[in-house]
N, C-alpha and C. Protein backbone atom coordinates (compact mmCIF):
# COMPACT_ATOMS: atom_id res chain seq x y z
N UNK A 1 0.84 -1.17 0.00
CA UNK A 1 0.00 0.00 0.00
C UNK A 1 0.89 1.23 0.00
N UNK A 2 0.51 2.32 -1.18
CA UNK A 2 1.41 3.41 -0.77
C UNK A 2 0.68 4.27 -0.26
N UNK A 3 1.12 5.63 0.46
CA UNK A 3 1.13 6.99 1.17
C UNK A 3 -0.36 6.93 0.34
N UNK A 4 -0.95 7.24 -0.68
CA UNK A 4 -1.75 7.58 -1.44
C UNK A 4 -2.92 6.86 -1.54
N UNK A 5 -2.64 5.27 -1.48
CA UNK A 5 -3.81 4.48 -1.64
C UNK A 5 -4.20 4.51 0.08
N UNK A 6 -3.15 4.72 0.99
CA UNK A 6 -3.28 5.03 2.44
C UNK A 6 -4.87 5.87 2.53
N UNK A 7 -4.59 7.21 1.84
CA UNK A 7 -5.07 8.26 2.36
C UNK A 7 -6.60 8.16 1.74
N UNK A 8 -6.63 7.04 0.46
CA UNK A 8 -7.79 6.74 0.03
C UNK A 8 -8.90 5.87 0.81
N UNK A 9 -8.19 5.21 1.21
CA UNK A 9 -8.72 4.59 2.14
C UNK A 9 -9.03 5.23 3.16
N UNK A 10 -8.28 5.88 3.95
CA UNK A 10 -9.05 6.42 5.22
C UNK A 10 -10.02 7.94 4.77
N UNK A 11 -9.98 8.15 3.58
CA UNK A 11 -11.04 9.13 2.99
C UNK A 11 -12.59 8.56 2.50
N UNK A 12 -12.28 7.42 2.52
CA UNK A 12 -13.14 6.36 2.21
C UNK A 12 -14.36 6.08 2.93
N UNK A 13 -13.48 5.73 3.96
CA UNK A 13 -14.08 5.28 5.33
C UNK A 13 -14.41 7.04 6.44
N UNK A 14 -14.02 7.58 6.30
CA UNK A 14 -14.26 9.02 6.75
C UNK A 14 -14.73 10.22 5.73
N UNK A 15 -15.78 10.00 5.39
CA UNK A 15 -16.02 11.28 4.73
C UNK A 15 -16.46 12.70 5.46
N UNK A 16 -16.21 12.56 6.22
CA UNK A 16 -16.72 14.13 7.30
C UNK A 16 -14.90 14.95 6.78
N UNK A 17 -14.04 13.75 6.60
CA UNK A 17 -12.60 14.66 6.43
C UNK A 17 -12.69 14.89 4.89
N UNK A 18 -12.11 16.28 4.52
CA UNK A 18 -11.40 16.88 3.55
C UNK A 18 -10.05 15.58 3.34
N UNK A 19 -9.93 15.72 1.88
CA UNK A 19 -8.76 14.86 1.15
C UNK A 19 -7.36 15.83 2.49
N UNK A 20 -6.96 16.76 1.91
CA UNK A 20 -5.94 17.80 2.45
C UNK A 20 -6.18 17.33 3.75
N UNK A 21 -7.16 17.84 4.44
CA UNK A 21 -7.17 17.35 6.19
C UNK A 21 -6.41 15.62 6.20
N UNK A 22 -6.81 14.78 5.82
CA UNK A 22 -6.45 13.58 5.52
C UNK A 22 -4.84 13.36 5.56
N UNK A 23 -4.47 13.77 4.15
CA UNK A 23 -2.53 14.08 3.64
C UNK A 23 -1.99 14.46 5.31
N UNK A 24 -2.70 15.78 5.71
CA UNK A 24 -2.38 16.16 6.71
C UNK A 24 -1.41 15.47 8.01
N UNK A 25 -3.21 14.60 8.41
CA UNK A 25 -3.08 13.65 9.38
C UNK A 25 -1.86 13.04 9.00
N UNK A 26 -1.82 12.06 7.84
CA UNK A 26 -1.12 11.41 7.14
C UNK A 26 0.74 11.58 7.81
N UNK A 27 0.87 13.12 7.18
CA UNK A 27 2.11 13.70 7.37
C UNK A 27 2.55 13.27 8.35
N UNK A 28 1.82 14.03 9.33
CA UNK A 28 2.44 14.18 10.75
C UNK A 28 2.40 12.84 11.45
N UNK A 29 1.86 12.37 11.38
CA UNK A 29 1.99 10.82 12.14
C UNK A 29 3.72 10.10 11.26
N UNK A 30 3.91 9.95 9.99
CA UNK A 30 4.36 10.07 9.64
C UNK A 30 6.24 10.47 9.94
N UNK A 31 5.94 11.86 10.31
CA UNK A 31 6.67 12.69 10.40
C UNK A 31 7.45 12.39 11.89
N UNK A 32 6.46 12.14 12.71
CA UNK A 32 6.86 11.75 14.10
C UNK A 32 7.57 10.88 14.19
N UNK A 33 6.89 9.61 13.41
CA UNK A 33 7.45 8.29 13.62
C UNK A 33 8.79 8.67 13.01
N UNK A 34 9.48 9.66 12.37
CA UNK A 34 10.39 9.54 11.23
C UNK A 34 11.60 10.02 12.47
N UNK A 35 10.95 11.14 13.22
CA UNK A 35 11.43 11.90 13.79
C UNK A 35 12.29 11.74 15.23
N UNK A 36 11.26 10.83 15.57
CA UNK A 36 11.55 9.70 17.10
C UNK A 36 12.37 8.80 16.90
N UNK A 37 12.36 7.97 15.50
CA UNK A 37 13.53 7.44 15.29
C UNK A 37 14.80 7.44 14.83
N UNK A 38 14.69 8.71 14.10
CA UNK A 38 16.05 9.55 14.17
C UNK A 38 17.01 9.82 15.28
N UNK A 39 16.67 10.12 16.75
CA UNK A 39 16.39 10.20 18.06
C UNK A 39 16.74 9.25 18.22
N UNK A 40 16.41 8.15 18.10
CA UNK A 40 17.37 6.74 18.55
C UNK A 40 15.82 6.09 19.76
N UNK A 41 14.83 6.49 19.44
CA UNK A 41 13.32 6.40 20.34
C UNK A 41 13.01 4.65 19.19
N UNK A 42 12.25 3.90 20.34
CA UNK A 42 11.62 3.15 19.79
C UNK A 42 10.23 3.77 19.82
N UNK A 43 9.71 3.09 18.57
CA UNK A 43 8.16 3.75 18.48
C UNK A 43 7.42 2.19 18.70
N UNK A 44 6.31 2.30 19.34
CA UNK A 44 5.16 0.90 19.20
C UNK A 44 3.89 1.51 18.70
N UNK A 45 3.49 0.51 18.40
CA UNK A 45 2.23 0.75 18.09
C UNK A 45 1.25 -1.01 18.44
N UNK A 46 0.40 -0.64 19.07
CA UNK A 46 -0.31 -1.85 20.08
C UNK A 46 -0.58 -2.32 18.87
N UNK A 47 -0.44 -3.79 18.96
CA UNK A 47 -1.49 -4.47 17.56
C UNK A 47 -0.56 -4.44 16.18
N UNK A 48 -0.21 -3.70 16.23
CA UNK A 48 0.42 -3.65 15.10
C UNK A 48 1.98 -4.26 14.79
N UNK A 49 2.77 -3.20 15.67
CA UNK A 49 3.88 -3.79 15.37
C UNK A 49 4.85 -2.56 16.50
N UNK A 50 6.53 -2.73 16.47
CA UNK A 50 7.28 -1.86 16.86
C UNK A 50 8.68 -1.57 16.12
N UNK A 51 9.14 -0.54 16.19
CA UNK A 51 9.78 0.17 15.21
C UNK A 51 11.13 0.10 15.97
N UNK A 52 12.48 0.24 15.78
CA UNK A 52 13.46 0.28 16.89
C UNK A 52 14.89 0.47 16.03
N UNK A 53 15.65 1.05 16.30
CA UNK A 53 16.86 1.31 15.39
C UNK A 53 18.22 0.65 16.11
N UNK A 54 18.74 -0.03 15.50
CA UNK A 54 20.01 -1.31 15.54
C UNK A 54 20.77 -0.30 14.89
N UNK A 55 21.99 -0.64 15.51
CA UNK A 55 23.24 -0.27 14.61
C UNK A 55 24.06 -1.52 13.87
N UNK A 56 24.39 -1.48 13.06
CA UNK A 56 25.21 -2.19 12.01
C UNK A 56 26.57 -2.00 12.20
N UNK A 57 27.46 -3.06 12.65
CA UNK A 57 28.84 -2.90 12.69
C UNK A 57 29.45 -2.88 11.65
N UNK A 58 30.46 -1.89 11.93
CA UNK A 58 31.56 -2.26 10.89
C UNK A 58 32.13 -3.40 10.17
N UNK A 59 32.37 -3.53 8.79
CA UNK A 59 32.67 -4.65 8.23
C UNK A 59 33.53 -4.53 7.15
N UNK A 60 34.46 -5.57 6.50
CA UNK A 60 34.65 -5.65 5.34
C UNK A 60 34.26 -6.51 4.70
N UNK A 61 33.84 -6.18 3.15
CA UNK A 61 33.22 -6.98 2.01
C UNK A 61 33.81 -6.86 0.74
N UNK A 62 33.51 -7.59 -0.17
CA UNK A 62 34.13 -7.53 -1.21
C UNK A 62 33.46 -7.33 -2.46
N UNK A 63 34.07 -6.51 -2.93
CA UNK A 63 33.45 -5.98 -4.54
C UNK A 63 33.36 -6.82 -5.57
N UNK A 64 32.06 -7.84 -5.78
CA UNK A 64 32.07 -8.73 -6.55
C UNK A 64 32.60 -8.68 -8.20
N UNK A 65 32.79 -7.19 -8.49
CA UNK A 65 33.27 -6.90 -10.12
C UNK A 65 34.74 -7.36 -9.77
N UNK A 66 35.54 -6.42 -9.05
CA UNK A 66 36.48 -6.59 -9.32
C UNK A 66 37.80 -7.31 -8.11
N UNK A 67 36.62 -8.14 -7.19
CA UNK A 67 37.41 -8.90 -6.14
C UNK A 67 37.84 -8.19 -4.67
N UNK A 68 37.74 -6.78 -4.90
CA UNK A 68 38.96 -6.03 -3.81
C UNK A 68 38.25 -5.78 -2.72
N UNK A 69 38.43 -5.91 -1.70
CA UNK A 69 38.08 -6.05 -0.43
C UNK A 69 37.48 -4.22 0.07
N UNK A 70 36.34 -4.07 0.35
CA UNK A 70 35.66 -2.64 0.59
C UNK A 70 35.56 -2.85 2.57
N UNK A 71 36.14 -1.51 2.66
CA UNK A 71 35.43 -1.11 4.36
C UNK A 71 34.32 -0.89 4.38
N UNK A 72 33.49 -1.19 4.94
CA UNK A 72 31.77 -0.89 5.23
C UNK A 72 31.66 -0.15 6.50
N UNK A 73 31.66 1.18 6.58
CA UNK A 73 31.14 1.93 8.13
C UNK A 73 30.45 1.36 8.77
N UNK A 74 29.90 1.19 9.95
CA UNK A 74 29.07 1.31 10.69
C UNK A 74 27.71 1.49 10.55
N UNK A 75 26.44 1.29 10.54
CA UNK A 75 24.95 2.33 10.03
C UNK A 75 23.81 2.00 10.48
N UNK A 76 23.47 2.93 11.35
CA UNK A 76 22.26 2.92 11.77
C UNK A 76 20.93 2.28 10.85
N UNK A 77 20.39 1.25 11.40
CA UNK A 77 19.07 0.72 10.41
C UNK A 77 17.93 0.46 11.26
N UNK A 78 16.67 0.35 10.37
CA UNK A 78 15.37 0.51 11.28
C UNK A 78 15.45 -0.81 11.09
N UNK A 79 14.86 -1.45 12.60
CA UNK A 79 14.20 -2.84 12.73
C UNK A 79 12.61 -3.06 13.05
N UNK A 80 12.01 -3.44 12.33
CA UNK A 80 10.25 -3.84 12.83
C UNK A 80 9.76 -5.00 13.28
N UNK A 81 9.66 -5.53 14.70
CA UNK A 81 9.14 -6.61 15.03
C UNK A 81 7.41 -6.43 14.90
N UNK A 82 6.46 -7.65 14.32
CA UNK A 82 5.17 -7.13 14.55
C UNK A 82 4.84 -7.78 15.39
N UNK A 83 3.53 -7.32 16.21
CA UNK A 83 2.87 -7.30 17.20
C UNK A 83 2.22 -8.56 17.15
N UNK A 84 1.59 -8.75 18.40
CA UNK A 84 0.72 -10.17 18.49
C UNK A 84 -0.19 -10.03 17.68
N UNK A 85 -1.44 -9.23 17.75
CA UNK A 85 -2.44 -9.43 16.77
C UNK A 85 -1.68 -9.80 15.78
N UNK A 86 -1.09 -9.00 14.83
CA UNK A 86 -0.51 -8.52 13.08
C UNK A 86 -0.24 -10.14 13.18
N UNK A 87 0.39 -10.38 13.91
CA UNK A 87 1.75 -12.14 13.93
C UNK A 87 0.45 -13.09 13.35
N UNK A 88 -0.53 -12.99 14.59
CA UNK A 88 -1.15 -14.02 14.66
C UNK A 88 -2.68 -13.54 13.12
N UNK A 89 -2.96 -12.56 12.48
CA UNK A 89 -3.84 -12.52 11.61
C UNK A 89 -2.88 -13.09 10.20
N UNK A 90 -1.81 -12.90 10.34
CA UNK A 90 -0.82 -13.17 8.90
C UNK A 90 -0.66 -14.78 8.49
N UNK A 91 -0.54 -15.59 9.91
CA UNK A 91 -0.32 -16.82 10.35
C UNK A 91 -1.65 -17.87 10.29
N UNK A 92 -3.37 -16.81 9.98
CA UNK A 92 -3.92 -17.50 10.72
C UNK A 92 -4.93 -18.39 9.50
């Protein structure tokens, strides 16, 4: 589902909201979650799932073209475990 078919849907199901009011909502929820985990914040969300940022150690790898061995920094990455409900409707 993207950002768009998102907002169709909950325009769908809510017609008292303006499309724009909608995007809105959209954003900022959005925006938070983007924002908190920048921050190094885990985000949850009941039912659903939780959001949490791992760091990635340093490594070396190798450049499959031409063989030679690459340093890989360090890098922050998002991890998502889902929630009991989500686990158990996917499974069921």
């Amino acid at each position: 589902m993207t950002r768009s078919e998102l907002i169709e849907k909950i325009a769908s199901q809510m017609p008292n909201l303006t499309i724009r009011d909608i995007e809105g909502i959209v954003s900022v929820v959005f925006d938070k979650l983007t924002s908190a985990l920048a921050a190094g914040d885990r985000v949850e969300i009941r039912g659903f799932g939780a959001f949490s940022v791992r760091n990635r150690k340093p490594r070396v790898a190798i450049n499959p073209k031409n063989k030679t061995k690459v340093e890989v920094p360090s890098k922050n990455i998002v991890h998502f475990k889902t929630g009991k409900e989500l686990h158990d409707r996917l499974n069921s």
